[in-house]
Protein backbone atom coordinates (compact mmCIF):
# COMPACT_ATOMS: atom_id res chain seq x y z
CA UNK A 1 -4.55 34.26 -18.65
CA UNK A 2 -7.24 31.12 -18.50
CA UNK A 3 -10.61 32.45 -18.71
CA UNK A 4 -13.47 31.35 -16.57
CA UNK A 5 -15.02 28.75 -19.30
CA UNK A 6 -11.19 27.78 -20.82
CA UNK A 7 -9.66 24.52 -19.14
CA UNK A 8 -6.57 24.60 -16.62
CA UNK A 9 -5.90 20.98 -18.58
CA UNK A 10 -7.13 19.88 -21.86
CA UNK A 11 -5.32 16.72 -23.00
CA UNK A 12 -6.87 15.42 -26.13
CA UNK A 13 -6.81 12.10 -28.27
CA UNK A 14 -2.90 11.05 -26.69
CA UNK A 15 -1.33 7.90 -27.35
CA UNK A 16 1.71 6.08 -26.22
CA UNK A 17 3.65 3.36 -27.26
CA UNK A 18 6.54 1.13 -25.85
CA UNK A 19 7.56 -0.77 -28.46
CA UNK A 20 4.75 -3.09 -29.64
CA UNK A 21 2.82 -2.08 -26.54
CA UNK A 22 0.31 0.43 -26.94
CA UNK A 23 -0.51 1.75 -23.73
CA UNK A 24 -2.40 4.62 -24.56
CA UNK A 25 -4.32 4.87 -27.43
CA UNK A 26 -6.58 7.90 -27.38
CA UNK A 27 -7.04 9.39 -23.83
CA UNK A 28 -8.39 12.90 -23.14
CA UNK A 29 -9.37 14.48 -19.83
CA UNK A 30 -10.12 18.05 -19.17
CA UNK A 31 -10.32 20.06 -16.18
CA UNK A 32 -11.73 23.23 -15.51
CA UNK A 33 -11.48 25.70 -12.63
CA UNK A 34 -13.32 24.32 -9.37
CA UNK A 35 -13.56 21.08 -10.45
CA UNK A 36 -12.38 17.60 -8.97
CA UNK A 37 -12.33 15.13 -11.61
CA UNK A 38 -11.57 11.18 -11.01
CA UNK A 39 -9.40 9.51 -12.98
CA UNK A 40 -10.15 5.94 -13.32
CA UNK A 41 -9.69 2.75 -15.09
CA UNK A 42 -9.35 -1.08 -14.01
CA UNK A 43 -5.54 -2.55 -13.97
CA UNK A 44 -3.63 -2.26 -17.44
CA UNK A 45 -6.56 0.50 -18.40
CA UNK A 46 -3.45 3.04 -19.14
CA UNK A 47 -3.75 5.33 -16.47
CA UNK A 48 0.17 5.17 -15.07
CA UNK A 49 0.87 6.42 -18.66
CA UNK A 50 -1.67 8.78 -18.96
CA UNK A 51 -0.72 10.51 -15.22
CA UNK A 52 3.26 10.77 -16.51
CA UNK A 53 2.05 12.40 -19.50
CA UNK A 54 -0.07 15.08 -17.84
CA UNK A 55 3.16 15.39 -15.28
CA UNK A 56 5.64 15.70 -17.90
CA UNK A 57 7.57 12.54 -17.20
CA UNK A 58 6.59 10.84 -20.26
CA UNK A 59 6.14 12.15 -23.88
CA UNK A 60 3.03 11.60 -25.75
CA UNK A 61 3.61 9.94 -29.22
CA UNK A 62 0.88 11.67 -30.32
CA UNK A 63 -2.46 14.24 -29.51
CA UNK A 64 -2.34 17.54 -27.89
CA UNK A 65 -1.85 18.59 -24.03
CA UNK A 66 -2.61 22.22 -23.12
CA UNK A 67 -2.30 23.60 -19.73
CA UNK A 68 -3.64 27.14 -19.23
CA UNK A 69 -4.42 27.76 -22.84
CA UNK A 70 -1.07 27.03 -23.55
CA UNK A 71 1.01 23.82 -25.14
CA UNK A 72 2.27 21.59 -22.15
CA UNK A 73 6.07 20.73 -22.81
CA UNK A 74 6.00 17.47 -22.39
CA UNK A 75 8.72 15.22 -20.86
CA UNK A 76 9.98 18.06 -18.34
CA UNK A 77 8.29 17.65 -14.95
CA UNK A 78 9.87 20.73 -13.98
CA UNK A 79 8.14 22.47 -16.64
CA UNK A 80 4.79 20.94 -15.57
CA UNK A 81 4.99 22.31 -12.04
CA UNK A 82 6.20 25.72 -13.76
CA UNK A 83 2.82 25.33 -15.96
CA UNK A 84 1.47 25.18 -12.61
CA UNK A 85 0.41 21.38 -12.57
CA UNK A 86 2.27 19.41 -9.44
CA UNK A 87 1.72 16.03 -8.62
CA UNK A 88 1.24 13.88 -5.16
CA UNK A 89 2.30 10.86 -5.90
CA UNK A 90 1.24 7.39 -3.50
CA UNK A 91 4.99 7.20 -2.57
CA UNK A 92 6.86 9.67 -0.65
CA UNK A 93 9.33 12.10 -2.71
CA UNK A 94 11.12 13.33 0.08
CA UNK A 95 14.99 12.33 0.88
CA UNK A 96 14.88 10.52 4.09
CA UNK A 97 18.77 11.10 4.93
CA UNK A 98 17.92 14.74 4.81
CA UNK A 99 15.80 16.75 7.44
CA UNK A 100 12.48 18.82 6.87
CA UNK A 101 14.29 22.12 6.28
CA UNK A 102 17.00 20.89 3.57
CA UNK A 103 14.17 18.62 1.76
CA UNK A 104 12.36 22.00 1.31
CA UNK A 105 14.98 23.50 -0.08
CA UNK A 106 16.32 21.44 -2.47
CA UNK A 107 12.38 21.45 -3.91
CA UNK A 108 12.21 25.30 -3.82
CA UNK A 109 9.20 25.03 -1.20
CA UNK A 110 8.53 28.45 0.53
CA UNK A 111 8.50 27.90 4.76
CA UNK A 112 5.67 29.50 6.17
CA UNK A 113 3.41 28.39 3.47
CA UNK A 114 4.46 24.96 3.95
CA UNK A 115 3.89 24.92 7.75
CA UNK A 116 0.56 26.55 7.38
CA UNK A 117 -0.62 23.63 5.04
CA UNK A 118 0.91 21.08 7.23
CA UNK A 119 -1.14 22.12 10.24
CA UNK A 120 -4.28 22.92 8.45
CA UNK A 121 -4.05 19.27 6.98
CA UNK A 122 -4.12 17.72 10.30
CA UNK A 123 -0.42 17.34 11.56
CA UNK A 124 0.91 19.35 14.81
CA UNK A 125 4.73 19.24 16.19
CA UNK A 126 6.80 18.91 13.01
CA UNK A 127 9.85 20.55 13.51
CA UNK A 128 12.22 22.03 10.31
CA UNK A 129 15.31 20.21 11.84
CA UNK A 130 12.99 16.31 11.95
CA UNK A 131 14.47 13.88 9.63
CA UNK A 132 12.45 12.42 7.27
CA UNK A 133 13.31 9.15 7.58
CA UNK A 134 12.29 9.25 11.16
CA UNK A 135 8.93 10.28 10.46
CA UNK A 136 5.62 8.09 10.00
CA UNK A 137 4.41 7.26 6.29
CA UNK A 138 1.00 9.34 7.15
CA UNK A 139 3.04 12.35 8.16
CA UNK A 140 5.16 12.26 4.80
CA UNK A 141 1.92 11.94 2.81
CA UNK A 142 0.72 14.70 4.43
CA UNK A 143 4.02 16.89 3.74
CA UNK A 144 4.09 16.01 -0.07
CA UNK A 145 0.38 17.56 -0.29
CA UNK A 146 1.51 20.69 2.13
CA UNK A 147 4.62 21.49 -0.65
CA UNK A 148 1.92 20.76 -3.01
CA UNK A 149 -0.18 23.17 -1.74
CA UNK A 150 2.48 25.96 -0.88
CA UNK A 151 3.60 26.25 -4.34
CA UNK A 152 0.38 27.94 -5.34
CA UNK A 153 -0.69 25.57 -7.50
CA UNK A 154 -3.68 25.77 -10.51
CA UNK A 155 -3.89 22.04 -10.88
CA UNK A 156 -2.97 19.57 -8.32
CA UNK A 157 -2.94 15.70 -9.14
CA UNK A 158 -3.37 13.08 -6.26
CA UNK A 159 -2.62 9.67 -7.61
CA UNK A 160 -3.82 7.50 -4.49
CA UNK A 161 -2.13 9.97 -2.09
CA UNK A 162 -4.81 9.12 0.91
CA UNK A 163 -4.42 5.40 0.61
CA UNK A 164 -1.51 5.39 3.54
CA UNK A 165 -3.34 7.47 5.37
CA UNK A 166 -5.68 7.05 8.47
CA UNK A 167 -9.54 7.56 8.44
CA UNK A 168 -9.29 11.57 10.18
CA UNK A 169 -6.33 12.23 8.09
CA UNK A 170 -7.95 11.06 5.00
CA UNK A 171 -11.49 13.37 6.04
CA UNK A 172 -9.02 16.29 6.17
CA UNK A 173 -7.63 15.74 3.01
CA UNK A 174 -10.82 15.69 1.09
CA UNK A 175 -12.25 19.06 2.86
CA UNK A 176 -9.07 21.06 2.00
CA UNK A 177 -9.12 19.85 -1.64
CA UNK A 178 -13.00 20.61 -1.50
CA UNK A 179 -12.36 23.70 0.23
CA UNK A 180 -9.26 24.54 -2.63
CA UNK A 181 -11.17 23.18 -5.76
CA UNK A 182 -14.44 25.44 -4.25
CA UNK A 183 -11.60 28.31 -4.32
CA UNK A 184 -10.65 27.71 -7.63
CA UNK A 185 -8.17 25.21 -8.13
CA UNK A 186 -8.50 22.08 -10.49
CA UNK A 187 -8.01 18.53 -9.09
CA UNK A 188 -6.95 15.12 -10.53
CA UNK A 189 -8.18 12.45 -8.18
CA UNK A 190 -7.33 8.53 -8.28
CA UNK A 191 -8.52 6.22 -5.83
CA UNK A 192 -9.33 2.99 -5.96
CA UNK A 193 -11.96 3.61 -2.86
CA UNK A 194 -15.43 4.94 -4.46
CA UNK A 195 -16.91 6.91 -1.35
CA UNK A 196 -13.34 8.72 -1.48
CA UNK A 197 -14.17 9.65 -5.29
CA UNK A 198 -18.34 10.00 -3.97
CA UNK A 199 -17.19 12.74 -1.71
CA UNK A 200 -14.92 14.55 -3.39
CA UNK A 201 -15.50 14.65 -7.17
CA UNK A 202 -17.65 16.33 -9.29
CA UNK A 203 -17.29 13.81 -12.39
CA UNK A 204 -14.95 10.67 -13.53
CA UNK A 205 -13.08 10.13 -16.67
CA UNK A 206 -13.03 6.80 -17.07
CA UNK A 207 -10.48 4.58 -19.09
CA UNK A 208 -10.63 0.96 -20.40
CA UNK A 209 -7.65 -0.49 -22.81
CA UNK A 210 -5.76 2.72 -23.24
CA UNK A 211 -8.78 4.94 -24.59
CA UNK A 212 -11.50 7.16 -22.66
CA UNK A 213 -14.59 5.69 -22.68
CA UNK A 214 -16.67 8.30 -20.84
CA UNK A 215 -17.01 10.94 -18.78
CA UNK A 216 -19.54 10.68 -15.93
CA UNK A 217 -21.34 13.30 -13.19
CA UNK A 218 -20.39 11.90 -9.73
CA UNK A 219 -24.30 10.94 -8.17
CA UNK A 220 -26.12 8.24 -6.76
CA UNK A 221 -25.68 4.43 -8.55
CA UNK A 222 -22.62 6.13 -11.09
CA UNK A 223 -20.32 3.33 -9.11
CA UNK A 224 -22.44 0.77 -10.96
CA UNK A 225 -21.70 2.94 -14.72
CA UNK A 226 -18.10 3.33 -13.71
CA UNK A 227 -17.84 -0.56 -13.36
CA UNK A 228 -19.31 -1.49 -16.62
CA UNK A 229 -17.51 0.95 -18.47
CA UNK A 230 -13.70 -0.22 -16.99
CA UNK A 231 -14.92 -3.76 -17.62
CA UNK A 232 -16.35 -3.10 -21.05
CA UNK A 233 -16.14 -5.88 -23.91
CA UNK A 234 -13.64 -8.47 -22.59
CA UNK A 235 -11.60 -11.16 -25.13
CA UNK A 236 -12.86 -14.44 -24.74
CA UNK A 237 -10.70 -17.01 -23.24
CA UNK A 238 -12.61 -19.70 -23.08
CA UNK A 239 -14.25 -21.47 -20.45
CA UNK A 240 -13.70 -24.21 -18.31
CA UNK A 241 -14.89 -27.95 -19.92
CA UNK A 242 -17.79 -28.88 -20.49
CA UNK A 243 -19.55 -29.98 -17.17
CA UNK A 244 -16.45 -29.18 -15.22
CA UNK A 245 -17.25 -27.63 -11.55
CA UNK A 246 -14.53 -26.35 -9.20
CA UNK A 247 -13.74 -29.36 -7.05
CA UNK A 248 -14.86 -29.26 -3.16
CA UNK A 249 -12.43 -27.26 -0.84
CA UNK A 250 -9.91 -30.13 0.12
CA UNK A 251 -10.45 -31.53 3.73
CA UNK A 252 -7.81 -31.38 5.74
CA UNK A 253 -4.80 -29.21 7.30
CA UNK A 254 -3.82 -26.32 5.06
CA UNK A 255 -0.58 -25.97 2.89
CA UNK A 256 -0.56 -22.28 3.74
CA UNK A 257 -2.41 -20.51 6.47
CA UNK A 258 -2.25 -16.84 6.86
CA UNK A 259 -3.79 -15.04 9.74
CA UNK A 260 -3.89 -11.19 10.21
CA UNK A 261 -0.14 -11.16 8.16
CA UNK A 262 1.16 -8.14 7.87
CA UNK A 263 4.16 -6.28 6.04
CA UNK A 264 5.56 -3.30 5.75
CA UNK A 265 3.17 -0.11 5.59
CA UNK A 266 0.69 -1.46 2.60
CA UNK A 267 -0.04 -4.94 3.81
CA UNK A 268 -2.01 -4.75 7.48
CA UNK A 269 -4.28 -7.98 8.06
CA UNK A 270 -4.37 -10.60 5.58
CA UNK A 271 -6.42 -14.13 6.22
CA UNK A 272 -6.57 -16.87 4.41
CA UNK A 273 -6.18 -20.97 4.05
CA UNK A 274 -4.58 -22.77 1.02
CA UNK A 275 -5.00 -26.22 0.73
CA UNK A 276 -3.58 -29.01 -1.41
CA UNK A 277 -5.06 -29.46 -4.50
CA UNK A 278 -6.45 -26.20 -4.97
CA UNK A 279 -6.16 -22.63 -7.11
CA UNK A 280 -6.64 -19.85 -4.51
CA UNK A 281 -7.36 -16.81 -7.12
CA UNK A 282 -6.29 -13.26 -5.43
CA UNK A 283 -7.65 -10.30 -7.19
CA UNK A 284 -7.20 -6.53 -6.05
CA UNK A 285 -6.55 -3.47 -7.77
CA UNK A 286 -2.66 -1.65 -7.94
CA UNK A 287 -0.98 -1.43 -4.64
CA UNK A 288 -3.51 -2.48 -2.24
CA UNK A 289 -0.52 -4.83 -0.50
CA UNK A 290 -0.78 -7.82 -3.63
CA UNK A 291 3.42 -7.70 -4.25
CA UNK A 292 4.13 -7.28 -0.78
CA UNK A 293 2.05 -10.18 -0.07
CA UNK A 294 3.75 -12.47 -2.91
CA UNK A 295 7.22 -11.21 -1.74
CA UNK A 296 6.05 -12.02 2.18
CA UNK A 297 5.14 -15.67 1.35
CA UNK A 298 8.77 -16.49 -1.29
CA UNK A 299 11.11 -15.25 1.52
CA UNK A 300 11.78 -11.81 0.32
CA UNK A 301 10.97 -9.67 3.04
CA UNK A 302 9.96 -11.04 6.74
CA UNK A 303 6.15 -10.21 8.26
CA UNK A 304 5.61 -7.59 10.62
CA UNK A 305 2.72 -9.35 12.62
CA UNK A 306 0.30 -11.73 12.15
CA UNK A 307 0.73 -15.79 11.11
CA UNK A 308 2.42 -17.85 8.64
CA UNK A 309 2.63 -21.09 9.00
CA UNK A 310 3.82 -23.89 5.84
CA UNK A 311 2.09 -27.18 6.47
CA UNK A 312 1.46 -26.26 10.40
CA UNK A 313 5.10 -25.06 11.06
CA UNK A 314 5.67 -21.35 11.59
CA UNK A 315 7.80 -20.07 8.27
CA UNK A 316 9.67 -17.03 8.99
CA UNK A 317 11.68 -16.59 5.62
CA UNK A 318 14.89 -14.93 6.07
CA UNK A 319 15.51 -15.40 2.18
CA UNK A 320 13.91 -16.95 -0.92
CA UNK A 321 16.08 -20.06 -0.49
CA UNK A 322 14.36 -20.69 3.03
CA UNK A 323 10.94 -20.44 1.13
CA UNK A 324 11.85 -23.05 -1.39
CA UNK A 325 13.36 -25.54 1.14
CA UNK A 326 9.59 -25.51 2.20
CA UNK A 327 8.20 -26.09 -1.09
CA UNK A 328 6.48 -22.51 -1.55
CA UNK A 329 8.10 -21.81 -5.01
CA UNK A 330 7.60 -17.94 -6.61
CA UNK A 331 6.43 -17.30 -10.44
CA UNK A 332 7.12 -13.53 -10.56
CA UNK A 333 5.68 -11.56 -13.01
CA UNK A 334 8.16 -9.77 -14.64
CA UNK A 335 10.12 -12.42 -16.28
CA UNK A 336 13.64 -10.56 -16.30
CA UNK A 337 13.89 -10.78 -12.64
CA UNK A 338 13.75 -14.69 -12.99
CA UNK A 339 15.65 -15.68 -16.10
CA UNK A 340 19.33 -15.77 -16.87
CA UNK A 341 18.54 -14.38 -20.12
CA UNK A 342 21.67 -15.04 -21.99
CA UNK A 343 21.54 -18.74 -20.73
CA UNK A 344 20.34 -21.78 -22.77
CA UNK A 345 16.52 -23.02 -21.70
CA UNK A 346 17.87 -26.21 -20.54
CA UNK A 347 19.89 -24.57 -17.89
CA UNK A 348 17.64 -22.19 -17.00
CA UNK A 349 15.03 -24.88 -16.15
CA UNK A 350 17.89 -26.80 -14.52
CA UNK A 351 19.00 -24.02 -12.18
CA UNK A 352 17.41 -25.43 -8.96
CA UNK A 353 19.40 -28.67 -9.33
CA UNK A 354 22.22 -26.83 -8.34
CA UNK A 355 23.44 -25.65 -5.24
CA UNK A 356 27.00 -24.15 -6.32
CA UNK A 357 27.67 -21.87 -8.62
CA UNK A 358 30.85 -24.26 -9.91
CA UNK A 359 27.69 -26.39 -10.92
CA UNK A 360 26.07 -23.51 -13.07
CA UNK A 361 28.05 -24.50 -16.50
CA UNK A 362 26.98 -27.99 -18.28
CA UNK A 363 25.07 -29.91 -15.69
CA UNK A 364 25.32 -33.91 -16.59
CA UNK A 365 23.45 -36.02 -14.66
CA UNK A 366 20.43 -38.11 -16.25
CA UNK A 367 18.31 -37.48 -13.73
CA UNK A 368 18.24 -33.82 -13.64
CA UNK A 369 17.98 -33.84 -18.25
CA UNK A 370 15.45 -36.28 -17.48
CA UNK A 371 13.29 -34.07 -15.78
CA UNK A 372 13.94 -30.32 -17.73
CA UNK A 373 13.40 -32.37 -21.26
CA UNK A 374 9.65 -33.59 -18.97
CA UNK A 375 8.93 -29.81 -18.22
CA UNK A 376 10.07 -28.65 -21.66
CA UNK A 377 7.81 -31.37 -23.29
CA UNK A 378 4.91 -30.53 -20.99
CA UNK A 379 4.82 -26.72 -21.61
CA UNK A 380 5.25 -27.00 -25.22
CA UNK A 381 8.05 -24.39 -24.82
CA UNK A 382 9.92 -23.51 -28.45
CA UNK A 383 13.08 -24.67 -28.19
CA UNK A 384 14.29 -23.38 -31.47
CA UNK A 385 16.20 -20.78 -30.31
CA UNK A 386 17.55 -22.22 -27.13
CA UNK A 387 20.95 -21.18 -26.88
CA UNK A 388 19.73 -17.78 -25.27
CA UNK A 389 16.54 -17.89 -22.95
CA UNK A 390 16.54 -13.89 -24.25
CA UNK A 391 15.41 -15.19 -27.85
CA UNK A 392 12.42 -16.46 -26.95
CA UNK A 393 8.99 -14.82 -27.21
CA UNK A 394 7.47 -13.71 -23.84
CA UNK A 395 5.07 -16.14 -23.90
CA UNK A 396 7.77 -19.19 -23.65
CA UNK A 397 10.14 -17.52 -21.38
CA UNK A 398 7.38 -17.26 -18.90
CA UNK A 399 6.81 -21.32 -20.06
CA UNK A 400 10.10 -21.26 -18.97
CA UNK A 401 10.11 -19.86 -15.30
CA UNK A 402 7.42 -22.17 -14.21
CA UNK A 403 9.22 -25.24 -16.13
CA UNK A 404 11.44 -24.49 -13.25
CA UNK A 405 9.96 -25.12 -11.00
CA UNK A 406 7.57 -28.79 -12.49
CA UNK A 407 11.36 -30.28 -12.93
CA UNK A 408 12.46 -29.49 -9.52
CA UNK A 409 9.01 -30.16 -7.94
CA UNK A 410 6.50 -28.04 -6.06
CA UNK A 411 4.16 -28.21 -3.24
CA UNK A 412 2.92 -24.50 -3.11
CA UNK A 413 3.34 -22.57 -6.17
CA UNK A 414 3.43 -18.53 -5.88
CA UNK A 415 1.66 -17.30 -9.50
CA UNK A 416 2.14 -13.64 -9.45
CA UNK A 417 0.17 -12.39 -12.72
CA UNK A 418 1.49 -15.37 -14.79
CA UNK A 419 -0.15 -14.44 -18.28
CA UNK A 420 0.46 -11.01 -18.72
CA UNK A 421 1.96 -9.89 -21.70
CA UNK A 422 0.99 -13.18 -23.39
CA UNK A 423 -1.00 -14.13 -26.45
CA UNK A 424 -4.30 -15.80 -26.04
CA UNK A 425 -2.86 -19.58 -26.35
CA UNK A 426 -0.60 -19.38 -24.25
CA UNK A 427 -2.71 -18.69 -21.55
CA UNK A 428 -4.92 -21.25 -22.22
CA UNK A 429 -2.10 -23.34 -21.49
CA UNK A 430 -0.92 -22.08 -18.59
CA UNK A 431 -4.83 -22.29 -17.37
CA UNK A 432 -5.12 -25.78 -18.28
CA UNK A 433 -1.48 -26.58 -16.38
CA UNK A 434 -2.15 -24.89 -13.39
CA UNK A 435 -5.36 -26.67 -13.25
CA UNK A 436 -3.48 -30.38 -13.69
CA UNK A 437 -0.96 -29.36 -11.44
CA UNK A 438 -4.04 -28.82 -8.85
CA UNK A 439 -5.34 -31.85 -9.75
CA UNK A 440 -1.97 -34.00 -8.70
CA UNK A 441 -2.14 -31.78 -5.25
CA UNK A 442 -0.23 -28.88 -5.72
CA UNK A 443 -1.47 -25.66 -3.72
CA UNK A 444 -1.43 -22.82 -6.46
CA UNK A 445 -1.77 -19.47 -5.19
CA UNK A 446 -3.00 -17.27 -8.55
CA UNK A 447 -3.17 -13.11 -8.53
CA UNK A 448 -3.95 -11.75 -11.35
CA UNK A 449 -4.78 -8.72 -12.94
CA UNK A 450 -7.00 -9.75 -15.88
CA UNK A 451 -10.62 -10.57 -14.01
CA UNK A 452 -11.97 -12.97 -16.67
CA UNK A 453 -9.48 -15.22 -15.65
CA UNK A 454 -10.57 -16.24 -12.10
CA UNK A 455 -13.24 -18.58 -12.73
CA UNK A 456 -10.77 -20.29 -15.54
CA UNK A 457 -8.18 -21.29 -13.15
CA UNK A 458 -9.52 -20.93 -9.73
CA UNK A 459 -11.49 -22.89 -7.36
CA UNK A 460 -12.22 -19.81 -5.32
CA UNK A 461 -10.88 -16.43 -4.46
CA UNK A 462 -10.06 -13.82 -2.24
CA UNK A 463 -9.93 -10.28 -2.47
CA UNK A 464 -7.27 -7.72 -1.14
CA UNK A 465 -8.68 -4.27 -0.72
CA UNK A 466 -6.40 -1.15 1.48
CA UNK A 467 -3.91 -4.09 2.19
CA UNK A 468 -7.13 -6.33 4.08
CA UNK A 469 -8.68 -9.15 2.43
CA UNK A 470 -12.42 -7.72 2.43
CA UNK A 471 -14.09 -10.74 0.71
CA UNK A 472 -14.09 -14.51 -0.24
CA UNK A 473 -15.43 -15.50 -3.83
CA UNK A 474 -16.52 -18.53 -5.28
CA UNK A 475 -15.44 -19.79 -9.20
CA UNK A 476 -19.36 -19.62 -9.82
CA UNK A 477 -19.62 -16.44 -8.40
CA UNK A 478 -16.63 -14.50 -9.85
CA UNK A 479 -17.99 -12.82 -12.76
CA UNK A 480 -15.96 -9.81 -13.68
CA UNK A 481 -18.59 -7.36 -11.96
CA UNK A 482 -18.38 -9.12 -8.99
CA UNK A 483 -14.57 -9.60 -9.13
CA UNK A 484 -14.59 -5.56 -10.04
CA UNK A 485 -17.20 -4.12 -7.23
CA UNK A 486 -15.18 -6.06 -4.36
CA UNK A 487 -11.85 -5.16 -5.23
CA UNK A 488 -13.29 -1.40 -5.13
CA UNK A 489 -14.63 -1.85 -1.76
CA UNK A 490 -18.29 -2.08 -3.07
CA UNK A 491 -20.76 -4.02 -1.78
CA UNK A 492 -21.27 -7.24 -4.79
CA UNK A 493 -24.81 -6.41 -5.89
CA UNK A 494 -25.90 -3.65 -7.61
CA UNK A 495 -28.08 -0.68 -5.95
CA UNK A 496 -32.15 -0.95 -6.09
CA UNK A 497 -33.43 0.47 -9.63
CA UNK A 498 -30.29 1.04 -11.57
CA UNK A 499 -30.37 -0.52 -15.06
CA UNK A 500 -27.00 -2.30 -16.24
């Protein structure tokens, strides 16, 4: 039986590995009956890993994880939601070839309970025999909190649960958890939008680099706290040379012009011109419509409304090889989905030189090993182990994906998080090249998830915020507060009187 004073949830000092990766490193958070407690942390802070921990998807390597007094088991959601700790995740879990009733079932969910919560939460005429894959994104949001809810829950953890959902639907959300917390209930809260986490919350745990860095009361000026502590002490990674400016916005007709493009539920209204010649940086935080954006532009999935156009023309991608007859060329960031990892560089590079897949063995013409030995030579990429792309350290297989693309040519190149999971050099490299690559005319598109980089590579940048772009941002403006406070939805200067 937890006590008035003892925590629902006291995880303390966990860390997580993957391999050489340490995502976690020594993360605690503890909640106590009737309070709301933010989670939060930049991009790559650790809190994905910290969330499946405390929801028994993941196990911790090491540290401690009590729930109720008692020793979480850890790697059994099932378990967690016994322990009385259920998650609402930002995605639906609901089975949309099933109907309301049989999704219920198959999760246990009690009836009446469930259709209380789903009309005190805001949504009138759902029917038992509605299938779910019929039904708008809000109203599954809305039923994943309602099961939530009807399981008689101590701890409930929203991990950006409200950020598909309309203004009055969001309101309703935070007065029930309000009401709930006020009632006795402990709540997890992440949001990327501060006067969600300004309403609701009582404190913030806030992490940087895999560790907690503090713990801080929810009043007036604590957004401008939060943001120094997610930023923190950054690595260097240089600067741009000596005397170097960001050039003056091309003149001109744009390469790419985007006006109110949407996709898909996350990405709603998105603006913005990319010229020849120049490095448009995007920043925003996890899932505010950044990889539907990226997959929009390559060809991967076709807008919803809104304007595309590639140099004037209209460019309404039914597939990535419509994209690249255009010259808009994708970088993704997860290497694997690019790579034919058990083939040699050279043919890797040399892929788009080939149009049949008879051509895919030894390709022999001069022109074509001309141009992959140019790339190879230009990226510095370690051929030593070329007979499998798969050998290589991250670093040069991501060398390798944009090698691609300098052999075959590009006019607009899609960067999507290009140095992550890199060493320090390498990125310097790939700063410098995308830079030169500028410089000959190429229009660079760059997101990334690592702040400091934006005024290395980019001549200005825009930021996506709720699946909008909210802001514009010059190179000499884009400090890493900046960069931070807009991609929160914060105004960019600090409030009057509070001390950095």
């Amino acid at each position: 039986m937890t006590t008035e004073t003892e925590p629902l949830l006291d995880a303390s000092h966990v860390a997580k590995s993957f391999g050489a990766v340490r995502a976690l490193t020594d993360a605690s958070l503890t909640l106590r009956r009737g309070e709301v407690v933010a989670l939060m942390g930049a991009n790559g802070a650790g809190k994905s890993t910290f969330v499946k921990i405390l929801t028994g998807a993941l196990r911790p390597d090491s540290g401690t994880f009590n729930i109720k007094g008692r020793p979480a088991r850890a790697g059994s959601p099932a378990e967690a939601r016994r322990s009385g700790l259920v998650p609402v995740y930002q995605e639906p879990s609901l089975i949309p070839d099933l109907n309301v009733a049989d999704n219920l079932r198959l999760g246990g969910t009690p009836t009446e309970p469930f259709r209380r919560w789903v009309a005190e939460l805001g949504i009138e005429g759902l029917r038992l025999t509605d299938m779910i894959g019929q039904l708008p994104l809000a109203t599954l949001r809305i039923m994943d909190l309602a099961r939530a809810l009807a399981s008689d829950p101590d701890v409930v953890l929203l991990d950006e649960m409200t950020a598909a959902l309309p203004t009055d639907l969001v309101e309703k959300v935070l007065a029930t958890m309000r009401a709930q917390a006020d009632a006795g209930l402990g709540v997890i809260f992440i949001s990327h939008r501060f006067a969600e986490i300004a309403h609701l919350c009582d404190r913030a745990s806030v992490l940087r680099d895999g560790r907690t860095v503090g713990d801080l009361k929810i009043e007036p000026g604590v957004e401008d706290r939060a943001v120094e502590l997610m930023l923190g002490a950054r690595i260097d990674l240089g600067s741009r040379a000596p005397g170097e400016a960001p050039p003056p916005r091309p003149a001109g007709p744009p390469r790419l012009r985007l006006s109110g493009l949407a996709a898909g539920n996350k990405l709603t209204d998105v603006s913005f011109d990319l010229h020849a010649g120049e490095v448009l940086g995007l920043v925003a935080l996890e899932g505010q419509g950044q990889d539907e954006l990226f997959a929009t532009l390559a060809g991967f999935r076709r807008p919803t409304g809104g304007v595309y156009e590639v140099d004037g023309r209209a460019a309404a991608f039914g597939h990535p090889a419509d994209a690249i007859a255009r010259g808009v060329k994708l970088v993704p960031a997860n290497r694997s989905e690019a790579l034919l990892k058990e083939r040699s560089v050279r043919e890797n590079i040399a892929l788009p030189f080939s149009t049949r897949m008879r051509d895919w063995g030894v390709l022999r013409m001069a022109h074509e090993r001309a141009r992959v030995a140019e790339a190879i030579a230009r990226l510095q990429i370690d051929t030593r182990a070329q007979g499998e792309v798969q050998r290589l350290s991250g670093g040069n297989q991501q060398k390798v994906t944009i090698a691609r693309w300098l052999a075959h040519g590009v006019e607009t190149l899609l960067l999507f998080d290009p140095t992550r999971g890199i060493d320090v050099r390498t990125k310097r490299q790939i700063y410098d090249l995308v830079r030169e690559l500028a410089a000959q005319g190429t229009a660079v598109l760059y997101y990334t998830s690592e702040l400091q980089e934006v005024p290395l590579a980019c001549d200005r940048t825009v930021v996506l915020f709720n699946g909008r772009t909210v802001d514009e941002i010059s190179a000499a403006e884009a400090d890493q507060e900046t960069l931070m406070r807009a991609a929160y939805g914060l105004s960019r200067t600090r409030a009057a009187g509070v001390s950095a």
